[in-house]
Protein backbone atom coordinates (compact mmCIF):
# COMPACT_ATOMS: atom_id res chain seq x y z
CA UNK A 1 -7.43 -12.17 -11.15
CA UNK A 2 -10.02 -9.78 -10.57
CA UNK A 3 -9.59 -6.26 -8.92
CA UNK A 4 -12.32 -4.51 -7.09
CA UNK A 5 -13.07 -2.15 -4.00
CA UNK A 6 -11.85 -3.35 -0.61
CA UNK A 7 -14.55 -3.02 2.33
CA UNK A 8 -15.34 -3.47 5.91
CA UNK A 9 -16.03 -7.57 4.89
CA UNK A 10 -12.85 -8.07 3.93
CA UNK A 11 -11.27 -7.43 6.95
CA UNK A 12 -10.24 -10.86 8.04
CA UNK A 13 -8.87 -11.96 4.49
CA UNK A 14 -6.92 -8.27 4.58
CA UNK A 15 -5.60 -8.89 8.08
CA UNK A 16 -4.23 -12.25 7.62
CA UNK A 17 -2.48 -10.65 4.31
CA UNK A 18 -1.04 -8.17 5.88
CA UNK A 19 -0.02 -10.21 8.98
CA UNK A 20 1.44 -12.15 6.45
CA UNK A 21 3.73 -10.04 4.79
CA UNK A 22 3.98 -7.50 7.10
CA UNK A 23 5.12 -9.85 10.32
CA UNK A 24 6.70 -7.01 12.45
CA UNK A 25 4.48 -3.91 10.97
CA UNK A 26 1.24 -5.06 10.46
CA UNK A 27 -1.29 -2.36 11.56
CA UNK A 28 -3.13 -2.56 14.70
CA UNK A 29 -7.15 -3.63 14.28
CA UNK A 30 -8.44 -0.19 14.80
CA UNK A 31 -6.21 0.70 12.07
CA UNK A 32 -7.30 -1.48 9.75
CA UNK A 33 -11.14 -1.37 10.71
CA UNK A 34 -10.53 2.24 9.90
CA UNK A 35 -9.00 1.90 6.34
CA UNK A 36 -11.90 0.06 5.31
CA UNK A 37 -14.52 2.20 6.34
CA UNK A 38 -13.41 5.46 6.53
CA UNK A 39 -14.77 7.59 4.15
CA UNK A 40 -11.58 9.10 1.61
CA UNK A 41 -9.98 5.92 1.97
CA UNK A 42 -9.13 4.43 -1.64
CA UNK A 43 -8.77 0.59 -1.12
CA UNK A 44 -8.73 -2.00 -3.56
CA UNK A 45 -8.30 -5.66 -3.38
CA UNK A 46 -6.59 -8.60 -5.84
CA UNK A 47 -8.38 -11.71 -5.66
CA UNK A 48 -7.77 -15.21 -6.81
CA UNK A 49 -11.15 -17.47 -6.85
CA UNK A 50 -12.48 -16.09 -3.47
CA UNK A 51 -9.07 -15.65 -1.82
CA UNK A 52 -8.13 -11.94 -1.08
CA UNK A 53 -4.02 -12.17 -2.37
CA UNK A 54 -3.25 -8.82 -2.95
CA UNK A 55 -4.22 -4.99 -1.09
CA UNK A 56 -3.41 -1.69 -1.37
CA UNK A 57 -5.35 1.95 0.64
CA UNK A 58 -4.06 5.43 -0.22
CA UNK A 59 -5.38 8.44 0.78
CA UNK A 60 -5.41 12.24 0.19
CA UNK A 61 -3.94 14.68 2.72
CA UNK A 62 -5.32 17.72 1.64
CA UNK A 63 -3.57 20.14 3.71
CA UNK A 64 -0.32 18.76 1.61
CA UNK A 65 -2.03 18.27 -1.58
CA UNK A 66 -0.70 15.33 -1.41
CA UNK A 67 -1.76 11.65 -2.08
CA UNK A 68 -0.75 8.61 0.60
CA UNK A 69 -0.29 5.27 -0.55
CA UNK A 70 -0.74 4.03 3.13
CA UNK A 71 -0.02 0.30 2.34
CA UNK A 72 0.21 -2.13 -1.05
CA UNK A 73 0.63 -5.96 0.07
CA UNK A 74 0.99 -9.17 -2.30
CA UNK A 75 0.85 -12.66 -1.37
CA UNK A 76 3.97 -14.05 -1.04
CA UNK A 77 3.07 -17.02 -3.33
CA UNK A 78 1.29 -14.12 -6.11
CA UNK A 79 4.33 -11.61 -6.40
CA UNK A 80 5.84 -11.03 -9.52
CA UNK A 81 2.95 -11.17 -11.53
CA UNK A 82 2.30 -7.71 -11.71
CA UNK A 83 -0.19 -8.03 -9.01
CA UNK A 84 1.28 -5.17 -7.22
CA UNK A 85 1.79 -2.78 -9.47
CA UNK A 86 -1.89 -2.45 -11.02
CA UNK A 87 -3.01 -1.98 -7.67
CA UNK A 88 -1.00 0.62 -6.99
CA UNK A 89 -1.90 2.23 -10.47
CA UNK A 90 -5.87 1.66 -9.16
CA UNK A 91 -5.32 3.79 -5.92
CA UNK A 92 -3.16 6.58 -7.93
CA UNK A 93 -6.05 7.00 -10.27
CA UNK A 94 -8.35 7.77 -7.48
CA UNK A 95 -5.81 9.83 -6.13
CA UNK A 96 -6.27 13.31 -7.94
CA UNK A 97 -3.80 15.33 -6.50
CA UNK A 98 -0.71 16.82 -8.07
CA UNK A 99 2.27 14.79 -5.87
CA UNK A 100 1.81 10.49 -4.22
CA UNK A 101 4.06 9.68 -2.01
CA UNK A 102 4.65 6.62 0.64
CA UNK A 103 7.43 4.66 2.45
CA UNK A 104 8.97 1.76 2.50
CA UNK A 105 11.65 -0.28 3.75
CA UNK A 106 15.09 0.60 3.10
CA UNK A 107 16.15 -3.58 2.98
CA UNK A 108 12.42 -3.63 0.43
CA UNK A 109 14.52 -4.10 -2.90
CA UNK A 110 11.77 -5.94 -4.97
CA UNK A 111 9.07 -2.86 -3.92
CA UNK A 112 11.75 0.45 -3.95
CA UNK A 113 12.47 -1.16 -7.56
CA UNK A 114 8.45 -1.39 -8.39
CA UNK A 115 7.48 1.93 -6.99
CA UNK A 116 10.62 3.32 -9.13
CA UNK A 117 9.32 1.50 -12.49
CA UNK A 118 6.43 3.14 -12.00
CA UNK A 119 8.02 6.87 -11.82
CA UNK A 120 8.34 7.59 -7.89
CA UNK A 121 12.06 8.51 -6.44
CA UNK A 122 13.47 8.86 -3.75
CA UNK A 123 12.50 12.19 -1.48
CA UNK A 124 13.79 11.23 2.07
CA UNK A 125 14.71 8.94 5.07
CA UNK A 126 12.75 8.12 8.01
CA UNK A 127 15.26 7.29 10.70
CA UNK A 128 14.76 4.03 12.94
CA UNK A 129 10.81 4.32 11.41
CA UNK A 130 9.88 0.75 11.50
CA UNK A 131 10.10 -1.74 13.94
CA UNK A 132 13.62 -3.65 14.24
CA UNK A 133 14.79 -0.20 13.81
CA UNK A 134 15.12 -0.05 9.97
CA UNK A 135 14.63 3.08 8.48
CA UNK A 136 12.14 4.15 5.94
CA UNK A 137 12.50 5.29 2.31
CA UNK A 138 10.30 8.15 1.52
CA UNK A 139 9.66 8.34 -2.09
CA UNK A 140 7.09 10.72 -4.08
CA UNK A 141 5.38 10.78 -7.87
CA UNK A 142 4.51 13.95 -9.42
CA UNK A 143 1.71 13.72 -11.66
């Protein structure tokens, strides 16, 4: 498994990912053209031979001092390998900010259990957030 910067030629591989595991909320194509080329947009990618199987894009909101994890994605065939977590340890190192936060899923048992192994709890609920009308988990590291 090799892990390395995400960029604009990815896009396809990164789409169909997120498509993939991400049937109802998988960001728009403007969206996603703009998380890999933006400039301040952390993104790195897993891959397997020449197959993209894993992503993840944070970002720093400075007027929070605050770090984004905007989305982390695994394969459904690669999770469990620990694919997720060192990308999400990738984009918190290039984070530098005091407090990370992101959301998740409420019903997201195998992720809200990850993103707790690796220190972050549980700050607040975002009410109807996703599509289906399930709500979000807010949760937040301090570094």
């Amino acid at each position: 498994m090799r892990y390395v910067p995400a960029t604009w030629r990815d896009l396809g591989q990164v789409r169909l990912l997120e498509n993939l595991c991400f049937p109802e909320d998988a960001w728009p194509l403007i969206d996603m053209v703009g998380t890999l080329t933006l400039p301040g947009v952390v993104r790195y990618k897993a891959v397997q031979g020449d197959q993209v199987v894993g992503f993840v894009a944070g970002e720093i909101k400075r007027y929070q001092q605050t770090g984004w994890i905007a989305t982390i994605c695994v394969h459904p065939k690669y999770r469990g390998y620990g694919i997720g977590r060192k990308l999400l340890e990738l984009c918190e190192k290039e984070l530098p900010v005091p407090r990370l936060k992101l959301s998740v899923r409420a019903s997201n048992l195998s992720a809200i259990r990850m993103y707790e192994q690796a220190g972050y709890i549980r700050v607040g609920r975002w009410r109807r957030y996703y599509k289906g009308g399930e709500d979000a988990l807010v949760m937040e590291k301090t570094i």
